[in-house]
C-alpha atoms as a PDB file:
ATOM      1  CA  UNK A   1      48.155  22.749 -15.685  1.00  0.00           C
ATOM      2  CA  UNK A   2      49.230  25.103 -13.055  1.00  0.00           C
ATOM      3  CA  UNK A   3      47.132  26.223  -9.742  1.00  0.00           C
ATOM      4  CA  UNK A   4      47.266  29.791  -9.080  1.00  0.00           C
ATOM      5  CA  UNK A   5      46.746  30.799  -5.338  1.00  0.00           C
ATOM      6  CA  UNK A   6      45.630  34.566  -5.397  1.00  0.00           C
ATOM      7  CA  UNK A   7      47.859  36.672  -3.259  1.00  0.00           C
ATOM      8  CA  UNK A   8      44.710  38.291  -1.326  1.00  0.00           C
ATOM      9  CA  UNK A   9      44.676  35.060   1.019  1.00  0.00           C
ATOM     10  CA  UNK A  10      46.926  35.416   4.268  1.00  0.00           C
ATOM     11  CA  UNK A  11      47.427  32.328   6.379  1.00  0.00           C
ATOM     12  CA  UNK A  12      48.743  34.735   9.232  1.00  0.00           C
ATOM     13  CA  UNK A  13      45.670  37.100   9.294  1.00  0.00           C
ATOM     14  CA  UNK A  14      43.128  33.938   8.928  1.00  0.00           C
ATOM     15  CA  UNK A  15      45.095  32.061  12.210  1.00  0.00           C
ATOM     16  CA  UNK A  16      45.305  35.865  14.058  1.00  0.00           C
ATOM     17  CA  UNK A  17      41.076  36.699  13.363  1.00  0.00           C
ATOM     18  CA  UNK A  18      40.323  32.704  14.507  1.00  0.00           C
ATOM     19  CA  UNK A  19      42.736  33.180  17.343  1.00  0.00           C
ATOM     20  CA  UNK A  20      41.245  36.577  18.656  1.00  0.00           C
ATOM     21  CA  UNK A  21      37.302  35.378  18.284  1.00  0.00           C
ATOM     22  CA  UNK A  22      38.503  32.707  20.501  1.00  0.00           C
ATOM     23  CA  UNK A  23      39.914  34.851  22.797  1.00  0.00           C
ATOM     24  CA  UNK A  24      37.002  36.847  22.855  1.00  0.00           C
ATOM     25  CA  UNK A  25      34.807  33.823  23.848  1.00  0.00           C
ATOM     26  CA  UNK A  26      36.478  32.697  26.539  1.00  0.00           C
ATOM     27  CA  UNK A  27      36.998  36.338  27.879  1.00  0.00           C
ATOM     28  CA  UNK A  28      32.988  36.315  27.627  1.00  0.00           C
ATOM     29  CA  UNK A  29      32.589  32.987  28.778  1.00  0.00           C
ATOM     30  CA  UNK A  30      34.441  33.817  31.903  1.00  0.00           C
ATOM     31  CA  UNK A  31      32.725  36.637  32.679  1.00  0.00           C
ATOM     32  CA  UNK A  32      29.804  35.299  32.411  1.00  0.00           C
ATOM     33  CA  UNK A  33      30.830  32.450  34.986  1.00  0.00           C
ATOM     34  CA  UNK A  34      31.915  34.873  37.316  1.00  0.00           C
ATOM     35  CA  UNK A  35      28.828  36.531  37.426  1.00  0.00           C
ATOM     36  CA  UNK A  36      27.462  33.449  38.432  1.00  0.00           C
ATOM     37  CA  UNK A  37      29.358  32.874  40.962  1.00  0.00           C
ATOM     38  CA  UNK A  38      29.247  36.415  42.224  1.00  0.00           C
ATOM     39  CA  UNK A  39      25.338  35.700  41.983  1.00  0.00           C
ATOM     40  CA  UNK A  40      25.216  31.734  43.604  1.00  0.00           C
ATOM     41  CA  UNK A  41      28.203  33.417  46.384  1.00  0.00           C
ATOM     42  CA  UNK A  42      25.342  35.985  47.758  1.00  0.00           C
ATOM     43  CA  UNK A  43      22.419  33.332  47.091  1.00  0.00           C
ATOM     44  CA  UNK A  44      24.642  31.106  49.500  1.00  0.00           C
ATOM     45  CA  UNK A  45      25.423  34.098  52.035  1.00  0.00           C
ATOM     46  CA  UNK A  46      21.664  35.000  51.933  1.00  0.00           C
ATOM     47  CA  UNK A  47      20.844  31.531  53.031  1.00  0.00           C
ATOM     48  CA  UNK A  48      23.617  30.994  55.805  1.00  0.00           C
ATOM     49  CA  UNK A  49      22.527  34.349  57.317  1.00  0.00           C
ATOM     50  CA  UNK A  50      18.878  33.020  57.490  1.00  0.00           C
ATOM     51  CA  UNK A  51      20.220  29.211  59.000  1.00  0.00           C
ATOM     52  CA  UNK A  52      21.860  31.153  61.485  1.00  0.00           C
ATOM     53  CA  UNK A  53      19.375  33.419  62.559  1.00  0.00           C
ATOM     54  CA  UNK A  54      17.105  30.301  63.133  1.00  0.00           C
ATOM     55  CA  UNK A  55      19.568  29.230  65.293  1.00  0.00           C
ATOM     56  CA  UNK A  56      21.290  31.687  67.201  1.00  0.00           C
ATOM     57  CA  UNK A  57      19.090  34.607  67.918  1.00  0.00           C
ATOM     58  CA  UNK A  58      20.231  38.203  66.512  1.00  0.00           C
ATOM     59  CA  UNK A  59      20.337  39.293  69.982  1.00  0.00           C
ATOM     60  CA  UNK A  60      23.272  37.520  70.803  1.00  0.00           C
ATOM     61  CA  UNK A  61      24.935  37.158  67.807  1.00  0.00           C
ATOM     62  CA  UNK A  62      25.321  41.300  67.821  1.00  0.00           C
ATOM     63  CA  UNK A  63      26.948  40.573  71.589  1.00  0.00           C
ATOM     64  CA  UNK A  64      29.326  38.380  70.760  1.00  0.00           C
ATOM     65  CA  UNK A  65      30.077  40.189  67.485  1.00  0.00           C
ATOM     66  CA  UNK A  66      29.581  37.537  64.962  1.00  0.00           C
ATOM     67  CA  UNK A  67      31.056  38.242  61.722  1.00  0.00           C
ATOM     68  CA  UNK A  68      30.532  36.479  58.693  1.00  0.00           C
ATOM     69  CA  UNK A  69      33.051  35.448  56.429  1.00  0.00           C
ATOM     70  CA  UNK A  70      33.488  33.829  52.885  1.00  0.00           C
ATOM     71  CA  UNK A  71      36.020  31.518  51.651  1.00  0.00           C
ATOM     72  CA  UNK A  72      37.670  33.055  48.000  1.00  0.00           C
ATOM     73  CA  UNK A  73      38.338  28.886  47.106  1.00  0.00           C
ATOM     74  CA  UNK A  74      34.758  28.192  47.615  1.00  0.00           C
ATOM     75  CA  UNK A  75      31.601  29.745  47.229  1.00  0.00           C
ATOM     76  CA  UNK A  76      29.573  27.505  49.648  1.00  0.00           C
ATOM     77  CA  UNK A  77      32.226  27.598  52.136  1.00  0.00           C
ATOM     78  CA  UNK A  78      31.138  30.560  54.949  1.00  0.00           C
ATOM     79  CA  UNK A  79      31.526  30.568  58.453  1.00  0.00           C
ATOM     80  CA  UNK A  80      30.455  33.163  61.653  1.00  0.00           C
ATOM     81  CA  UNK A  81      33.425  34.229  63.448  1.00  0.00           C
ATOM     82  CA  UNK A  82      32.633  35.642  66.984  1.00  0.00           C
ATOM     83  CA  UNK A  83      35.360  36.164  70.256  1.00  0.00           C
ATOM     84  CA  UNK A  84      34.257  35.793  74.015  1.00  0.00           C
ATOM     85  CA  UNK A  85      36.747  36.697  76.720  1.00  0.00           C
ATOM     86  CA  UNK A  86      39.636  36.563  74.039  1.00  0.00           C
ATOM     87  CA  UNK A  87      38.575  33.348  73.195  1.00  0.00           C
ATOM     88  CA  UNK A  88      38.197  32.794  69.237  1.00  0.00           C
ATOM     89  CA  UNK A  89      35.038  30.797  67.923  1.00  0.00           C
ATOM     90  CA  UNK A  90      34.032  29.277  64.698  1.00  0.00           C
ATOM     91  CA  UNK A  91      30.475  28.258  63.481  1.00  0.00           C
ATOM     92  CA  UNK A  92      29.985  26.560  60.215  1.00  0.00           C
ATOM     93  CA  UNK A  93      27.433  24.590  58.679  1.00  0.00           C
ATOM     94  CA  UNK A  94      28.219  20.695  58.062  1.00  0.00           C
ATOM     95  CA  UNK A  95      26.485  18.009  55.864  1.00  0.00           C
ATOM     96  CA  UNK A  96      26.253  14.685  57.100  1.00  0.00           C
ATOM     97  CA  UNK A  97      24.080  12.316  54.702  1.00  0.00           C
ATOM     98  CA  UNK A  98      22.018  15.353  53.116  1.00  0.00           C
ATOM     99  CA  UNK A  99      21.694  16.407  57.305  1.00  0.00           C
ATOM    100  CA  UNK A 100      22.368  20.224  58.440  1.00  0.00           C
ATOM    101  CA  UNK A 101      24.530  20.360  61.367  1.00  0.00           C
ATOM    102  CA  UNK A 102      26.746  23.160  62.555  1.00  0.00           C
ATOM    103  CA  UNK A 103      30.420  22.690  64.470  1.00  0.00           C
ATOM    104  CA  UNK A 104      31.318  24.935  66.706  1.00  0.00           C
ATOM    105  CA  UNK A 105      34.928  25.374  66.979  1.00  0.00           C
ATOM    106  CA  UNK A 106      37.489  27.208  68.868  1.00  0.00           C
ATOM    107  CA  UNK A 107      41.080  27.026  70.366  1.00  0.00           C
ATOM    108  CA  UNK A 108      42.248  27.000  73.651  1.00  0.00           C
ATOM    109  CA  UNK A 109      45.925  27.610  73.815  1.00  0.00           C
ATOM    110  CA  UNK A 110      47.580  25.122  71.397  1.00  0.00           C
ATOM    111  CA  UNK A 111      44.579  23.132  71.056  1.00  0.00           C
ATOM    112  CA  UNK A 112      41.627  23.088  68.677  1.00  0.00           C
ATOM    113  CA  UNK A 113      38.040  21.717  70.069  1.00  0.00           C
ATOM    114  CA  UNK A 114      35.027  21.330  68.043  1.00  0.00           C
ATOM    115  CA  UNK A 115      31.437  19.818  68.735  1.00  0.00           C
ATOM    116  CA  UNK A 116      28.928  19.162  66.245  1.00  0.00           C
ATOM    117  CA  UNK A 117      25.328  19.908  66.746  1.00  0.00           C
ATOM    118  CA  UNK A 118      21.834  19.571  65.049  1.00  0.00           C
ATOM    119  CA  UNK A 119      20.274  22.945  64.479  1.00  0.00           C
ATOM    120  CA  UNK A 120      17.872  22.084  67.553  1.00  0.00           C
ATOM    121  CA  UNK A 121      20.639  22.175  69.974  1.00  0.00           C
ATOM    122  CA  UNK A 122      23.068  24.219  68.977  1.00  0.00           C
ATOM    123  CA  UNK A 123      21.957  27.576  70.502  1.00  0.00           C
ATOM    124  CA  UNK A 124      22.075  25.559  74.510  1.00  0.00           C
ATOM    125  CA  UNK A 125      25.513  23.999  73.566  1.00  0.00           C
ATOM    126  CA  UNK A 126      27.034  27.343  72.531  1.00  0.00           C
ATOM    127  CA  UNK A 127      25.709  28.875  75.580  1.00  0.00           C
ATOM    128  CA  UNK A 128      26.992  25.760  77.544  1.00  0.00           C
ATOM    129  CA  UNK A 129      30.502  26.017  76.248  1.00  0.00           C
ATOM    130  CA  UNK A 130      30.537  29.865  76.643  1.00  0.00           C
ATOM    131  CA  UNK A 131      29.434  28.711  80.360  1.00  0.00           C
ATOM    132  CA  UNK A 132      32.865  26.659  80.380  1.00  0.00           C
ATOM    133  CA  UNK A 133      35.262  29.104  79.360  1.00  0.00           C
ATOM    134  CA  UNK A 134      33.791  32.116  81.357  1.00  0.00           C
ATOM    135  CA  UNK A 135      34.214  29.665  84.474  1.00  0.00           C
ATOM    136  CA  UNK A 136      38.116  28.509  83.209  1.00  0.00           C
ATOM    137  CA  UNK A 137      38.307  32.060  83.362  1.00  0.00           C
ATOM    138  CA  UNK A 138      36.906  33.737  86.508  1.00  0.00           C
ATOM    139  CA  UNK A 139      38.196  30.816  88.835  1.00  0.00           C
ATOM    140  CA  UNK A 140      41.647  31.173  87.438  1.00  0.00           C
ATOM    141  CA  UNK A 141      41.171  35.053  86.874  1.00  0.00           C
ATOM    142  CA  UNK A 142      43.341  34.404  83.811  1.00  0.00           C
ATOM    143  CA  UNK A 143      42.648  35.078  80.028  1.00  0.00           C
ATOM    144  CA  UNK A 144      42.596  31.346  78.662  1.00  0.00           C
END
């Protein structure tokens, strides 16, 4: 006895339509993961905006220009970036043990210096280091 196949069946088109629907999953998979992203990124700026503000009043954050600025690796990773007499500063929030701290970080000529502070006493230290620089400055009445 033989088997007769009809000739409506097409391997080729049957392989193409599975191949396209999954295609069109993943397309709408991604998209929906970036959306979620986009969505967690400005849940996460929201938040660092609102750590900040505890800490560093607006006040001074609009006088020393702080900017804030997001990492396109990761979403949680954002940082304020603020200058003071041509002097480039960093402040980002660290996690020690489930703790919030913040380092403050900057450069002075070739090298890199950061402290790390609890929320508490971040705002004096800033203002303390600020304090060191403008002095390096005025008593050498040179841009550092």
């Amino acid at each position: 006895m033989e088997i007769i196949i009809p000739d409506t069946f097409k391997l080729d088109k049957a392989i193409d339509r599975a191949w396209n629907q999954y295609q069109e999953n993943q397309n709408r998979l991604s998209e929906r993961r970036k959306v979620a992203e986009k969505n967690a990124q400005i849940v996460f700026l929201e938040q660092f905006k609102a750590d900040l503000l505890e800490v560093i009043p607006e006040n001074y954050q609009s006088s020393l220009g702080f900017s804030i600025a997001t990492s396109e690796d990761d979403i949680q990773d954002i940082d304020a970036r603020f200058s003071y007499l041509e002097v480039a500063f960093c402040l980002r929030r660290v996690w020690i043990n489930s703790l919030m701290f913040w380092e403050l970080s900057w450069s002075l000529t070739i090298d890199e210096q950061s402290i790390t502070c609890l929320p508490e006493t971040l705002f004096q230290q800033m203002l303390v280091e600020l304090g060191k620089i403008k002095q390096a400055v005025t008593s050498t009445n040179q841009p550092i």
